[in-house]
Protein backbone atom coordinates (compact mmCIF):
# COMPACT_ATOMS: atom_id res chain seq x y z
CA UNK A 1 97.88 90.88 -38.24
CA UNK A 2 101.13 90.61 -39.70
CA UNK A 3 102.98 93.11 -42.23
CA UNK A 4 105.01 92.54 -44.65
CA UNK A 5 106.83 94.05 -46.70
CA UNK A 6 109.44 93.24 -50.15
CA UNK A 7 112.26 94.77 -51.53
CA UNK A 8 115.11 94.30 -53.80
CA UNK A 9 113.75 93.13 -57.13
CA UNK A 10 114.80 94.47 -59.97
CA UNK A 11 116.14 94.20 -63.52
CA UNK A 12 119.34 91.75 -63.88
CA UNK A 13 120.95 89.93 -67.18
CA UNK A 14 120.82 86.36 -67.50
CA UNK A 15 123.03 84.58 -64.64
CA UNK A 16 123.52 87.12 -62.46
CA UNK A 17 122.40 87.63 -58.98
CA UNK A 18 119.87 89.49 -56.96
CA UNK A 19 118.89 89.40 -52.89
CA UNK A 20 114.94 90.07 -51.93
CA UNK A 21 114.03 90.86 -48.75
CA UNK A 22 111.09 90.63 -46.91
CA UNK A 23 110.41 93.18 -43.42
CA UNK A 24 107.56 91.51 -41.51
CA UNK A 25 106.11 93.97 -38.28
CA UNK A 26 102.92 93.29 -36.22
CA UNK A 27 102.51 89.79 -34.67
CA UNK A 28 105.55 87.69 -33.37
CA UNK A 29 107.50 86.59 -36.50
CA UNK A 30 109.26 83.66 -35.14
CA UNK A 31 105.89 82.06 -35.07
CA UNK A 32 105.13 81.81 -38.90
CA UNK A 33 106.82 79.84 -41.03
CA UNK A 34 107.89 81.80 -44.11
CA UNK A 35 107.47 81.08 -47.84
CA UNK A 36 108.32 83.30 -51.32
CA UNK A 37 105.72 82.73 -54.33
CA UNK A 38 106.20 84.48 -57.71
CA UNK A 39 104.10 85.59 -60.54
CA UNK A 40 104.58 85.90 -64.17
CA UNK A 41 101.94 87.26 -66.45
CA UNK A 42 99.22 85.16 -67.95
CA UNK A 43 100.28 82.76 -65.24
CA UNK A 44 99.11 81.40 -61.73
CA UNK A 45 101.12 82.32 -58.86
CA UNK A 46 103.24 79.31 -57.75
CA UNK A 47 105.94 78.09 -54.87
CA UNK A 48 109.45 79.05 -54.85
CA UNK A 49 110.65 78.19 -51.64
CA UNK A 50 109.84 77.63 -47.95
CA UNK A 51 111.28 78.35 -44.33
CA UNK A 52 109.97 76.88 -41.12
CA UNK A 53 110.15 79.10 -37.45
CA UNK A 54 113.09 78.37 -36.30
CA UNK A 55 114.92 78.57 -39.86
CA UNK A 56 116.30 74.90 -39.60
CA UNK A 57 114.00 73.23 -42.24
CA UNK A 58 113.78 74.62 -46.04
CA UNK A 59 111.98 73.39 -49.03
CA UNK A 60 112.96 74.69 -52.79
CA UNK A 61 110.25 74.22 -56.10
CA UNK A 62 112.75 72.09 -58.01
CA UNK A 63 112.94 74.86 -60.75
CA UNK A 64 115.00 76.63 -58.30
CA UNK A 65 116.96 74.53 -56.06
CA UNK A 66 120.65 75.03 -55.87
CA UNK A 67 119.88 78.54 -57.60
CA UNK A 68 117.85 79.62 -54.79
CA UNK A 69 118.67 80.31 -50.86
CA UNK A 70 116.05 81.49 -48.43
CA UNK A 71 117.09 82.17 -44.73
CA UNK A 72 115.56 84.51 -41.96
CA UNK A 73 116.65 86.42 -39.22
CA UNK A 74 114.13 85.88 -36.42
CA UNK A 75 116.06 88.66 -34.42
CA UNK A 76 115.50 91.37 -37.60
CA UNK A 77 112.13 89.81 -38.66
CA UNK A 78 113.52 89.27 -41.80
CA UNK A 79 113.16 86.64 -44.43
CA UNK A 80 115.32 86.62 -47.39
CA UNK A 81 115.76 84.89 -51.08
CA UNK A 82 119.05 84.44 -52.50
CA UNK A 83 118.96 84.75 -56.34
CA UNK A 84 121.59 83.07 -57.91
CA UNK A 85 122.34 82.07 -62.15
CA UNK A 86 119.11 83.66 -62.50
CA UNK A 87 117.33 82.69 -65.89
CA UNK A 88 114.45 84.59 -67.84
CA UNK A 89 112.10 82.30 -66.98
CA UNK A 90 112.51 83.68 -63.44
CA UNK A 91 110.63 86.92 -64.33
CA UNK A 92 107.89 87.38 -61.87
CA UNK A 93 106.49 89.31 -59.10
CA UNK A 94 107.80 87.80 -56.13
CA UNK A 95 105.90 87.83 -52.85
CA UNK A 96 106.83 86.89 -49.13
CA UNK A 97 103.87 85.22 -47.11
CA UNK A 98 103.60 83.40 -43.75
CA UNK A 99 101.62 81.17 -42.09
CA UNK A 100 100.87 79.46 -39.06
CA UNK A 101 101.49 76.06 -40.83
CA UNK A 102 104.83 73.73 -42.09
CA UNK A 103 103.10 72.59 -45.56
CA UNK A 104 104.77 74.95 -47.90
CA UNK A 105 103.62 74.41 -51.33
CA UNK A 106 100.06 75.15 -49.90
CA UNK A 107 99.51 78.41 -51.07
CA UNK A 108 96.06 79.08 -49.48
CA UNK A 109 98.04 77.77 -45.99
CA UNK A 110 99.44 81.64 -45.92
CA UNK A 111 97.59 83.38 -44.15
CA UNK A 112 99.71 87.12 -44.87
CA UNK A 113 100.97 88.31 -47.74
CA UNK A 114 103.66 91.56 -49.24
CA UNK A 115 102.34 93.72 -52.29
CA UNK A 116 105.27 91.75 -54.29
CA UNK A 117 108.41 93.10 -55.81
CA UNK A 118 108.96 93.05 -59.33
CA UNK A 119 112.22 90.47 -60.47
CA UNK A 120 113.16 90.67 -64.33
CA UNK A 121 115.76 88.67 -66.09
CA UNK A 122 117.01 89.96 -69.05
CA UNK A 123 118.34 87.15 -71.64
């Protein structure tokens, strides 16, 4: 079993900036490869971006590339998002998962999942 657990969401205006986090505990987390999803209402949960094990290979949904950074600390079990000119349409629940597997868009491929942490962008 693996653990994990958000934080840092919260309510920012319209190109501004805000860092989640995402504490993983239980089973070895360099093993996983790590991906963030979000959530808006009325709408099906969908990719945001992608880390592999090591933390040398990334993937970004191309709504938020160059906006976005993800990175991990293997040493912290930590993965984290980088936020950047965020937009309203960014308004979600954003949750950290991980999986066994490199295919990152496949969200059924993530085997663990956080409770999500709320991200609204004020226009």
């Amino acid at each position: 079993q693996v653990q994990l657990v958000e934080s840092g969401g919260g309510l920012v205006q319209a190109g501004g900036s805000l860092r989640l986090s995402c504490a993983a505990s239980g089973r070895t987390f360099s093993n996983y490869a790590m991906g963030w999803f979000r959530q808006a209402p009325g709408k099906e949960r969908e990719f945001v971006a992608a880390i592999n094990r090591g933390g040398g290979r990334t993937y970004y949904a191309d709504s938020v590339k160059g906006r976005f950074t993800i990175s991990r600390d293997n040493a912290k079990n930590t993965v984290s998002l980088q936020m950047d000119s965020l937009k309203p349409e960014d308004t979600a629940v954003y949750y950290c998962a991980a999986s066994t597997e490199w295919d990152p868009v496949k969200i059924h491929g993530y085997e663990y999942w956080g409770q999500g942490t709320q991200v609204t962008v004020s226009s």
